[in-house]
Protein backbone atom coordinates (compact mmCIF):
# COMPACT_ATOMS: atom_id res chain seq x y z
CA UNK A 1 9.10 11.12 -2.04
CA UNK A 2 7.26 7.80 -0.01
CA UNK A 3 9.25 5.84 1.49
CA UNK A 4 8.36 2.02 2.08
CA UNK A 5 9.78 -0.44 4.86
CA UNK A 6 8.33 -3.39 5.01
CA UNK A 7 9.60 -4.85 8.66
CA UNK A 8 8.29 -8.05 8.67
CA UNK A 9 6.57 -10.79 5.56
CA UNK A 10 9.64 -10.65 3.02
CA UNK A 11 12.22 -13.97 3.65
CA UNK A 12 9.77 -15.61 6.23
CA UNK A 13 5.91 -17.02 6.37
CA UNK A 14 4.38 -14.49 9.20
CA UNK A 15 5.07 -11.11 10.66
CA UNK A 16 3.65 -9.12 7.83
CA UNK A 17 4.36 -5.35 8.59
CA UNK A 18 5.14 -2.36 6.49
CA UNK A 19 5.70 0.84 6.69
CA UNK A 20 4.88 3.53 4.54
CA UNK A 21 6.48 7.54 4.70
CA UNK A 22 5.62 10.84 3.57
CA UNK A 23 6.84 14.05 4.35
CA UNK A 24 8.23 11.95 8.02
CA UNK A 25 4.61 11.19 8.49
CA UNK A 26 3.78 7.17 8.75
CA UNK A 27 0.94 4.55 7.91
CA UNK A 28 1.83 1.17 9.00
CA UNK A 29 0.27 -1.68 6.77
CA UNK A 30 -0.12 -4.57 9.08
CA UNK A 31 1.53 -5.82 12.18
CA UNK A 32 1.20 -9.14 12.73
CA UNK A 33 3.21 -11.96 14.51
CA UNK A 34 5.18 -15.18 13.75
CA UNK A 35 4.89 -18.64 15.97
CA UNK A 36 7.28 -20.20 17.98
CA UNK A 37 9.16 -23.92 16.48
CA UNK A 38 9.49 -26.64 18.82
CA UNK A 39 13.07 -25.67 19.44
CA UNK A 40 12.13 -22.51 20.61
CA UNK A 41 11.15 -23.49 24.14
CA UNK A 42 10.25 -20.43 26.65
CA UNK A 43 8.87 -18.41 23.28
CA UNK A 44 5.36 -17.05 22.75
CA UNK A 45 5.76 -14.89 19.34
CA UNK A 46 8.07 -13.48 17.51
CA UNK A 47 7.34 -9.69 16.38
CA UNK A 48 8.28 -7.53 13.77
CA UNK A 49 11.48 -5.10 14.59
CA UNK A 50 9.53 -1.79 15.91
CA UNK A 51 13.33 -0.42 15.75
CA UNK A 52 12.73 2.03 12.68
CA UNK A 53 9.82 3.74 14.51
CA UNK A 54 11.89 4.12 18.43
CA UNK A 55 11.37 7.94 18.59
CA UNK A 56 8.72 8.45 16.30
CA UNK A 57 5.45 6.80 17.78
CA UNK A 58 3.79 10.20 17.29
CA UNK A 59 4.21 10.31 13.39
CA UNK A 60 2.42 7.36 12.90
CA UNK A 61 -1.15 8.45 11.57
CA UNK A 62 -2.80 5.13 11.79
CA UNK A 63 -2.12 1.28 10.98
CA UNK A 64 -4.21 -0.20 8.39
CA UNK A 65 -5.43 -3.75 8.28
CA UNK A 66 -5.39 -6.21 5.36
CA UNK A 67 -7.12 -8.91 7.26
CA UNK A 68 -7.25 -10.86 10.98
CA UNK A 69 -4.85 -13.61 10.50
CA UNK A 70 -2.77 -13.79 13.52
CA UNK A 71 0.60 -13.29 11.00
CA UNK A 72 -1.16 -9.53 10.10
CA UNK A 73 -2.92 -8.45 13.42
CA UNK A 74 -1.22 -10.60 15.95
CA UNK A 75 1.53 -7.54 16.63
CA UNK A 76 -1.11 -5.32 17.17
CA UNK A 77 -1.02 -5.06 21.22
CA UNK A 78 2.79 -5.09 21.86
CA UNK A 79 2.38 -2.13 19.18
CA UNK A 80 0.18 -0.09 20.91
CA UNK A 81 2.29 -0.70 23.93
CA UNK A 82 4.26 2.08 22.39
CA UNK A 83 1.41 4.68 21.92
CA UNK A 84 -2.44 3.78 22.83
CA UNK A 85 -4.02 5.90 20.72
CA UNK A 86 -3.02 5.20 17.40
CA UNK A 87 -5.92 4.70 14.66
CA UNK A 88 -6.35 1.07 13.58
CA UNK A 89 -8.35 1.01 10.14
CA UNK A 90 -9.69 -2.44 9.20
CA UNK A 91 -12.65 -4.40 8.29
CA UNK A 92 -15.62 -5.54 10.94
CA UNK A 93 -14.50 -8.88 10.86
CA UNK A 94 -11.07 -7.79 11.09
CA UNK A 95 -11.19 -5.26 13.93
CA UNK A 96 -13.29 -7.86 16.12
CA UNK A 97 -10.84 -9.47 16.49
CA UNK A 98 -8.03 -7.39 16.99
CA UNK A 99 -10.51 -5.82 19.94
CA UNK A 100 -10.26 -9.11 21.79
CA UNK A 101 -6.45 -9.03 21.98
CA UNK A 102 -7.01 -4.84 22.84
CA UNK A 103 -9.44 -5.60 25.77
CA UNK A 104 -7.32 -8.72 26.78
CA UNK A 105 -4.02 -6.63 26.91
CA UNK A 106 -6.39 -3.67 28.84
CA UNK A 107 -5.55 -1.15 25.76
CA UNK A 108 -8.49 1.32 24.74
CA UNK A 109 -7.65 1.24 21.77
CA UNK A 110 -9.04 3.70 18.79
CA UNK A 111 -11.10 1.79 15.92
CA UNK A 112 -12.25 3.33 12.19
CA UNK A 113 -14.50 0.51 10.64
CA UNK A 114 -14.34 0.22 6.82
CA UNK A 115 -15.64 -2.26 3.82
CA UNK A 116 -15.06 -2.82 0.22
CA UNK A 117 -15.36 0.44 -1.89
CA UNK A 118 -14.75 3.04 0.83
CA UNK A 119 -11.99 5.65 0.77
CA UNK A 120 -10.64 7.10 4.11
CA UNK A 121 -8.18 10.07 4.48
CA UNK A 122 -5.67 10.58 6.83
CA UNK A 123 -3.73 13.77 6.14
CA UNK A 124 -1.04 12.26 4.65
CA UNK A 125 -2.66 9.23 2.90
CA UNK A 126 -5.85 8.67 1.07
CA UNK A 127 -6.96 5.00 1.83
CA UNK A 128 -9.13 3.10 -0.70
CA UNK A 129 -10.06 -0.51 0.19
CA UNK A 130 -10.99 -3.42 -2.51
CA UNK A 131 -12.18 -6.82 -1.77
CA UNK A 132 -10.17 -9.88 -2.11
CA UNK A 133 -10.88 -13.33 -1.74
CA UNK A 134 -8.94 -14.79 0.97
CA UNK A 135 -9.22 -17.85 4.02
CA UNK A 136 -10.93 -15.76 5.89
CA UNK A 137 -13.98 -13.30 5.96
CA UNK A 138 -13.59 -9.39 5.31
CA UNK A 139 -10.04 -9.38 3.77
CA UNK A 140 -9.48 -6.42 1.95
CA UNK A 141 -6.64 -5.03 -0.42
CA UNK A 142 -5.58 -1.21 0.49
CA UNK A 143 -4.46 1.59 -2.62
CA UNK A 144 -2.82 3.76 -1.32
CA UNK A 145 -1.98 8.04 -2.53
CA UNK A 146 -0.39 10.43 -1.63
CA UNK A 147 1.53 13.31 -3.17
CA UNK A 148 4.49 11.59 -4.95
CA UNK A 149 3.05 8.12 -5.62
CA UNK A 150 0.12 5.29 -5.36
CA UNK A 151 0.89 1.86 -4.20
CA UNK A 152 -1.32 -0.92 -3.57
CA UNK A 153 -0.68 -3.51 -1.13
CA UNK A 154 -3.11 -7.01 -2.07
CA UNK A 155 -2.54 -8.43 1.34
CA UNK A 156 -3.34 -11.92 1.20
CA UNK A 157 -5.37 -13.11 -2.20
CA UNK A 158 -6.68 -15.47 -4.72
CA UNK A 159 -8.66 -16.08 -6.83
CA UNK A 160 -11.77 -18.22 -6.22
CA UNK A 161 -14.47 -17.56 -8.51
CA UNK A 162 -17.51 -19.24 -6.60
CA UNK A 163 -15.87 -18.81 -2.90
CA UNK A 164 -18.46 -20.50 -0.18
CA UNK A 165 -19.49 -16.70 0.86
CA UNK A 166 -19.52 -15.38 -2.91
CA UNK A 167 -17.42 -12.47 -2.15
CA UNK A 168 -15.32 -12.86 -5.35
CA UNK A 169 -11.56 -10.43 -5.34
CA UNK A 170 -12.97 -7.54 -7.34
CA UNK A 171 -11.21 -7.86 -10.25
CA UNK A 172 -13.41 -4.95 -11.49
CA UNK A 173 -12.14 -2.25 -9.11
CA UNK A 174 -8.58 -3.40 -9.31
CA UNK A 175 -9.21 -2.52 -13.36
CA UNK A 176 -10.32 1.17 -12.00
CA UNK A 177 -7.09 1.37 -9.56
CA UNK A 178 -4.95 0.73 -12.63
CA UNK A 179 -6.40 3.45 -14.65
CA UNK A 180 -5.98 5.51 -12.21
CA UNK A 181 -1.99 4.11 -12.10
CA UNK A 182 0.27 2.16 -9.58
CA UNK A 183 3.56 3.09 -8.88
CA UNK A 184 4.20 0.19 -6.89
CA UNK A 185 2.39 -3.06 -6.61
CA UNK A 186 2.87 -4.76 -3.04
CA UNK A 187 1.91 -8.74 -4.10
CA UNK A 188 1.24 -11.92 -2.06
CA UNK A 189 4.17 -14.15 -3.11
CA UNK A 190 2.85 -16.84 -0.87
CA UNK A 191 1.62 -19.44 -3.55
CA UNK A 192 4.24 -18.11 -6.63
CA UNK A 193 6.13 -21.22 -6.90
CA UNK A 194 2.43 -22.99 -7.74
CA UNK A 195 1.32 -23.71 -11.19
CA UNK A 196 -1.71 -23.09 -12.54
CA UNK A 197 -4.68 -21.50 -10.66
CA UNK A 198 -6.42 -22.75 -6.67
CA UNK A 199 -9.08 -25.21 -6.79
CA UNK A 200 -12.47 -23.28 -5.39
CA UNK A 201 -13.43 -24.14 -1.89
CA UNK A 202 -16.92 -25.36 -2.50
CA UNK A 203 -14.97 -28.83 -3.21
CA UNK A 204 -14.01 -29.13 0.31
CA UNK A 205 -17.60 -30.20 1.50
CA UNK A 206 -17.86 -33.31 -1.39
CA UNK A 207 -14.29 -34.32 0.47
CA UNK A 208 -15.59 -34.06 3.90
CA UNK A 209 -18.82 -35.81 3.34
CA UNK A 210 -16.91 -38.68 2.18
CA UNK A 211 -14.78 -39.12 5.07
CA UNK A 212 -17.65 -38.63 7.13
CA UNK A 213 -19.42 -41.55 5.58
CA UNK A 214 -16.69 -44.09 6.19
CA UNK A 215 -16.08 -43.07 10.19
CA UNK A 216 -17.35 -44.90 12.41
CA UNK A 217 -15.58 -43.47 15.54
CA UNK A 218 -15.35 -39.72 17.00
CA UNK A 219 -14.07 -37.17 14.26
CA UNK A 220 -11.38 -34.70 15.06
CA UNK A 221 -10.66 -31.66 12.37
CA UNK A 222 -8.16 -29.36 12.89
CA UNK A 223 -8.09 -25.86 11.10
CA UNK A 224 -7.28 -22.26 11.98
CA UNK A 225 -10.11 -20.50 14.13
CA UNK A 226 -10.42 -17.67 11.75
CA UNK A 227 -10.94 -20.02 8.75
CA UNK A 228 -15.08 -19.28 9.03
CA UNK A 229 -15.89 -20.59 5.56
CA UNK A 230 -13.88 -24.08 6.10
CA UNK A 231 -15.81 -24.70 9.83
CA UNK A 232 -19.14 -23.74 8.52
CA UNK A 233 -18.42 -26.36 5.63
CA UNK A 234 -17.41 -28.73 8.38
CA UNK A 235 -20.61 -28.02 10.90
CA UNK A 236 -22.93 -28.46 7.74
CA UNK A 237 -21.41 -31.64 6.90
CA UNK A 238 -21.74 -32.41 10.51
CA UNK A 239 -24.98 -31.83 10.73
CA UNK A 240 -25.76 -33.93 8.22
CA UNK A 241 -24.56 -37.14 9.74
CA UNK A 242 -26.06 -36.76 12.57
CA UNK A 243 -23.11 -35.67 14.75
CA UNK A 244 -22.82 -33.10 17.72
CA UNK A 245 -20.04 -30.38 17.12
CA UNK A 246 -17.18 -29.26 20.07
CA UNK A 247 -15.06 -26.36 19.69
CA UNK A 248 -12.08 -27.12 21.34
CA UNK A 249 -9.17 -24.57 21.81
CA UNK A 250 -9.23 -21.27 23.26
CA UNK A 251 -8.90 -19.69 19.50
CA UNK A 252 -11.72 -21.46 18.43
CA UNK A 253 -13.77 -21.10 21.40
CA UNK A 254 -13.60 -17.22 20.90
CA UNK A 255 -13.67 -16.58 17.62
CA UNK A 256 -16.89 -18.83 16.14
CA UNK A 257 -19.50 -17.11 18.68
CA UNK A 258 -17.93 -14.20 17.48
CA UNK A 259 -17.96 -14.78 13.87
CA UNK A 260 -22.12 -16.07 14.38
CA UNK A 261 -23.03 -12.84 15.89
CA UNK A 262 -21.80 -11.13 12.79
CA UNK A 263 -23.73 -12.89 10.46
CA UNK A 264 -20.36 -14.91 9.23
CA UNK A 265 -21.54 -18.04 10.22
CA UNK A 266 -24.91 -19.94 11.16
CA UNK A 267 -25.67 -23.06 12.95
CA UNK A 268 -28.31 -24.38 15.55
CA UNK A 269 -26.79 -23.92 18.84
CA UNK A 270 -28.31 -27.06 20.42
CA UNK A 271 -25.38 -29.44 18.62
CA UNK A 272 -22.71 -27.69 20.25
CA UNK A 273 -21.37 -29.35 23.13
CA UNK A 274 -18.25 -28.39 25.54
CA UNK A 275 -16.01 -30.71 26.27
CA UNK A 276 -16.14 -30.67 29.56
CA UNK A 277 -19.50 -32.79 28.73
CA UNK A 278 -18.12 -34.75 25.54
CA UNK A 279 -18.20 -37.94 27.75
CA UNK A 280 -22.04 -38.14 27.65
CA UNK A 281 -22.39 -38.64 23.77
CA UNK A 282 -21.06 -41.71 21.98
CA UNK A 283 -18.32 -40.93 19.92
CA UNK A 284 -19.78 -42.35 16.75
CA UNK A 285 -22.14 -38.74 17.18
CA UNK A 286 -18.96 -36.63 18.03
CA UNK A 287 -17.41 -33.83 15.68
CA UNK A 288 -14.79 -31.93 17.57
CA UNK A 289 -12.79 -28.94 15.80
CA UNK A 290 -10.20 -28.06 17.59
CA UNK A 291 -6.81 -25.31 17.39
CA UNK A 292 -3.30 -27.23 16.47
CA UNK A 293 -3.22 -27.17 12.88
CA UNK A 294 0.21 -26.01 12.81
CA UNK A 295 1.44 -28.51 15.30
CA UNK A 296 1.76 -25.27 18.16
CA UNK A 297 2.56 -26.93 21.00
CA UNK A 298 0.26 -25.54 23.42
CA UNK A 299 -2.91 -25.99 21.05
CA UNK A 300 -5.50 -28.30 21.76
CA UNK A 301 -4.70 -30.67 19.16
CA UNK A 302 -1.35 -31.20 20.55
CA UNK A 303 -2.47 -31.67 23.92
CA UNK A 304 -4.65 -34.42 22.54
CA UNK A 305 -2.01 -35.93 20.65
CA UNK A 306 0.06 -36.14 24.04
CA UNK A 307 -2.67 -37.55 26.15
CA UNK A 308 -2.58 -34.34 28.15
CA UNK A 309 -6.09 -33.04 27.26
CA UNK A 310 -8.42 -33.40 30.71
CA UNK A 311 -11.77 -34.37 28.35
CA UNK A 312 -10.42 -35.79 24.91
CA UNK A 313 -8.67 -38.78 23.95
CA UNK A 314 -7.89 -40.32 21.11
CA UNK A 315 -8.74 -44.27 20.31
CA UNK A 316 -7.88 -46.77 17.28
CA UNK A 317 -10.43 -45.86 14.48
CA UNK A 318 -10.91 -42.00 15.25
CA UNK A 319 -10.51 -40.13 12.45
CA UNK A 320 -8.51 -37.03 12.77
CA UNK A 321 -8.97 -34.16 9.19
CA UNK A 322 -5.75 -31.56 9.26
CA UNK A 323 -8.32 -28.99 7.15
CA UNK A 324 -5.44 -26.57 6.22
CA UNK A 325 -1.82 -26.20 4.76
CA UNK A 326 1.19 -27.03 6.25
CA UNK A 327 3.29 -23.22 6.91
CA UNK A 328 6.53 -23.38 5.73
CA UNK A 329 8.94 -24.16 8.55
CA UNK A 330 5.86 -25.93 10.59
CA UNK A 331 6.43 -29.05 8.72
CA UNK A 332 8.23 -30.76 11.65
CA UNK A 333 6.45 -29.89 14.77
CA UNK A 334 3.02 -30.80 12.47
CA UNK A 335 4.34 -34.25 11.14
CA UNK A 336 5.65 -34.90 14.72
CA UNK A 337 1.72 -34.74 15.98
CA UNK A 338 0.59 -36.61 13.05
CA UNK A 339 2.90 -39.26 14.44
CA UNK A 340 1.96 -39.45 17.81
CA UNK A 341 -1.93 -40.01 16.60
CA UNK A 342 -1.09 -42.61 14.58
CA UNK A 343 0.34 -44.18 17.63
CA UNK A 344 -2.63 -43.61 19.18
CA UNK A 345 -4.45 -45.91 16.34
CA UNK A 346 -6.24 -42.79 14.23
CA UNK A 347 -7.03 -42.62 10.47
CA UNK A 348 -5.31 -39.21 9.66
CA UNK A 349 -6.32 -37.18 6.85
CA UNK A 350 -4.67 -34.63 5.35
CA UNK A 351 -3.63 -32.53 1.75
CA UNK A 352 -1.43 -35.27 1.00
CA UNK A 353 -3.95 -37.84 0.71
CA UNK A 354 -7.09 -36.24 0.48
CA UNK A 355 -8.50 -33.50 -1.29
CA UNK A 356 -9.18 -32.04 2.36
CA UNK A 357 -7.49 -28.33 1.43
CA UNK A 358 -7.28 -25.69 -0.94
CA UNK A 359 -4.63 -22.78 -0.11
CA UNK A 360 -5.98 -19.09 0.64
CA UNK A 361 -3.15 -17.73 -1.92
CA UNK A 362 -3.31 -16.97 -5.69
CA UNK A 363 -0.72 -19.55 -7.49
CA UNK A 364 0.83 -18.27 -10.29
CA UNK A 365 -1.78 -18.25 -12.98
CA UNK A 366 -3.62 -16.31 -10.47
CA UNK A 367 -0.49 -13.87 -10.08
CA UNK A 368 -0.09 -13.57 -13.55
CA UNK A 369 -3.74 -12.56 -14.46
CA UNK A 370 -3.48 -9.83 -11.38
CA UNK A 371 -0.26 -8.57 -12.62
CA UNK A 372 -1.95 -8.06 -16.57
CA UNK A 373 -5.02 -6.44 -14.83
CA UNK A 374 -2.93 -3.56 -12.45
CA UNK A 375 -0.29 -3.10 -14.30
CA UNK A 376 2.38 -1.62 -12.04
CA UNK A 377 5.12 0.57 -12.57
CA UNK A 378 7.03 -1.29 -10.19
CA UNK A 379 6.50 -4.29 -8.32
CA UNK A 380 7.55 -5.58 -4.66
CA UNK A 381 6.41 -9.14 -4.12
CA UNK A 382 5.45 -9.43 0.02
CA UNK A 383 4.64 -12.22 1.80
CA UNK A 384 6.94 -15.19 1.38
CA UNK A 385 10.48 -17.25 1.92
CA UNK A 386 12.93 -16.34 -0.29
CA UNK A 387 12.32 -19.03 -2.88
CA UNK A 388 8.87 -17.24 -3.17
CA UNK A 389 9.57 -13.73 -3.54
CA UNK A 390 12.19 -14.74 -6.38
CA UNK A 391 9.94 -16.83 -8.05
CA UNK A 392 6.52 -13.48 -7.67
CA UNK A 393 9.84 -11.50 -9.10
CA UNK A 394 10.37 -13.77 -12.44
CA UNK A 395 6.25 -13.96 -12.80
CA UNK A 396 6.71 -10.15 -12.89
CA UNK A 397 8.99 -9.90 -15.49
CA UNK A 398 6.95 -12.21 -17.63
CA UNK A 399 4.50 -10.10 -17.97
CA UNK A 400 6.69 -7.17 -19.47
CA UNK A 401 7.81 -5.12 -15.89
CA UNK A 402 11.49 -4.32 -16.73
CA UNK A 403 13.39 -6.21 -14.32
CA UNK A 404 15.05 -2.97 -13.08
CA UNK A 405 10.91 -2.15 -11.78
CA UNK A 406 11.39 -5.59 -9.82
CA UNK A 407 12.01 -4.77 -6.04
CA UNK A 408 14.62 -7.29 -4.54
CA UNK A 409 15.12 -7.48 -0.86
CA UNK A 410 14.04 -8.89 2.56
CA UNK A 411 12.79 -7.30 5.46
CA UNK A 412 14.24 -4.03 6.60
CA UNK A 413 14.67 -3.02 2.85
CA UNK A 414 14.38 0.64 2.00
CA UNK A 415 12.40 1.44 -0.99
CA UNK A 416 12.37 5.59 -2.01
CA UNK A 417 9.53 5.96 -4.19
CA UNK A 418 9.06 9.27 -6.80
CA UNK A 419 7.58 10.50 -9.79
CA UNK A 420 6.71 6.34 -10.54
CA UNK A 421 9.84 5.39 -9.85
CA UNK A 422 11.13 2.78 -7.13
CA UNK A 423 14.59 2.20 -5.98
CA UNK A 424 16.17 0.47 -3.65
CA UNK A 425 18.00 2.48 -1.26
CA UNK A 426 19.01 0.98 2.11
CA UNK A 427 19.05 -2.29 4.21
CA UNK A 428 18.16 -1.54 7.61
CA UNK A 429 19.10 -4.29 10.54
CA UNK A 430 15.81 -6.08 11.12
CA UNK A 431 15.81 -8.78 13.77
CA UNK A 432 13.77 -11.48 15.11
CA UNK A 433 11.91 -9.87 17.93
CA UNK A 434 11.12 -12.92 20.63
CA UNK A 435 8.68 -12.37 23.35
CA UNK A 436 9.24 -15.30 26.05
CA UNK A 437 5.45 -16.72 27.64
């Protein structure tokens, strides 16, 4: 029998954990963080409940890595707090990055380097990784067997059929894991209440061009660090008019070097400028992309918002790009920023006005089409607020999975997997874990 937990992903945006047991040996898929609201004060990230594992830190065989979004990997060192050593199994993209919160935290930690198509064995699980398409480089979905059942976990995914990197989500090898069968199906319910299917990303740059045209002041865009394929769009664009690029934000500051010295990214290191030297360039040749997206309150773009940065301001006639989605339950804290730049006299562009975005998550014609191709005993839809998950469990049923195959619960749910079938057995108590800053 496998049993699956997830701890973390199912009733909330962030957190993403799961765990998987056989024969009281454990792989944990993902173990990443959620963010901090404005009326949260004192809080730096909220983790998933480690209480299911207390005692057993030495069954864990290894933790396995979708991607390096901060809401899968962002757990990782308050983890390993618990037991150095343990195996984390991830992409290179992916495990550069969880390295720099390893060697920040002082861990030594244990890295096993994989890519699309490889298999890795643990001796309890056999790992087999498949590429998705995803807001970020190297994302990967993981099948995994063992001796009473297969279950594949998509991590984050869509659909983009001419992606800016052309690293399309293999539907061909997702065709091969379903011949070989899935007893449960582990599916991104992020995007489930979207129709249709998410516009490609190579329409971003058209977008950004545009507004690039009509500014005539210094140009602020906002996006997550780890979004590589939406700042090279923006550098290129910048490049174009003539403009000098900052990275602002400790986030972004890290993770773009990074991302150049693995190939993910290219650009000609003289535009680059820091801010301490932004002063010296008029702003009309100024691009500066900078952390905040999600209105975080100690990000750069809030700081700028507030007047509190020590080398950017913001004037009447700056333009400022939000280049990314608004998270579920950041909606507040980001429309209170957007407020304050107005204030401050700024053109503000964002999905609601501009075709500035497209979302990293299959909508539901997406969902549908995955759910024809894998065709899962069983199904668990991760990865979403309630309204979500139900909405990933009625695309299921469309599609012919009898709604007694349709996992229903939130995080701490105990799933007992056997012979293809999945059953809900248990609710464990699963809490907010807040770390204070």
């Amino acid at each position: 029998m496998v049993r699956v937990i997830p701890l973390g992903g199912l009733g909330n945006i962030g957190r993403n954990m799961a765990v998987l047991e056989y024969n009281r040996r454990i792989l944990i898929l993902d173990c990443g963080v959620m963010f901090p609201k404005d009326e949260e004060p004192g809080v730096d990230r909220i983790l998933p409940d480690f209480g299911y594992l207390e005692g057993r830190w030495n069954d864990i065989e290894a933790v396995a890595l979708t991607h390096g979004h901060e809401d899968h990997i962002g757990g990782i060192p308050d983890l390993l707090k618990n037991r150095e050593n343990i195996p984390i199994i991830g992409s290179q993209f992916t495990l550069a990055l969880v390295k720099n919160k390893t060697e920040e935290a002082h861990q030594n930690a244990q890295f096993i380097e994989v890519k699309e198509g490889d298999t890795y064995t643990l001796p309890s699980f056999k790992l087999e990784f498949i590429a998705v398409n995803h807001s970020i480089p190297d994302a990967l979905a993981i099948y995994v067997t063992c001796p009473d059942g297969t279950i594949l976990n998509t991590g984050d995914i869509k659909l983009d059929q001419t992606p800016i990197d052309r690293r399309i989500t293999d539907l061909n090898h997702f065709s091969k894991i379903a011949a070989k069968g899935v007893d449960l199906l582990m599916i991104d319910s992020t995007n489930a209440t979207m129709p249709g299917v998410v516009p490609t990303e190579r329409g971003i740059e058209k977008e950004l061009d545009f507004i690039f045209s009509s500014a005539t002041k210094k140009i602020v865009v906002t996006s997550f660090a780890s979004h590589i394929h939406r700042i090279q769009q923006i550098i290129t664009v910048a490049r174009k008019h003539n403009r000098y690029v900052c990275f602002d934000g400790r986030s972004m500051q890290k993770t773009i070097p990074l991302a150049r010295e693995l190939g993910l990214i290219s650009y000609d290191p003289s535009m680059i400028v820091s801010s301490k030297n932004i002063g010296d360039y008029p702003d009309h040749r100024i691009v500066i992309i900078s952390t905040g997206s999600q209105g975080e309150p100690m990000a750069a773009l809030s700081r700028i918002a507030k007047g509190n940065h020590p080398k950017i301001t913001i004037n009447e006639d700056d333009v400022i790009i939000f280049a990314s989605s608004i998270i579920p339950g950041n909606e507040k804290s980001i429309f209170k920023i957007m407020n304050q730049l107005a204030l401050l006299g700024a053109i503000i562009y964002d999905s609601h006005n501009s075709k500035i975005h497209v979302s990293g998550h299959a909508a539901s014609t997406e969902l549908l089409y995955l759910y024809n191709i894998i065709k899962p005993k069983n199904v668990l839809p991760i990865h979403g607020e309630p309204m979500h998950l139900i909405a990933n469990r009625k695309l299921a049923e469309s599609t012919g999975i009898p709604h007694r195959n349709v996992m229903k619960g939130l995080d701490g749910v105990v799933i007992n997997l056997k012979n293809g079938q999945a059953q809900v057995i248990d609710q464990l108590p699963n809490t907010m874990v807040k770390v204070l800053g």
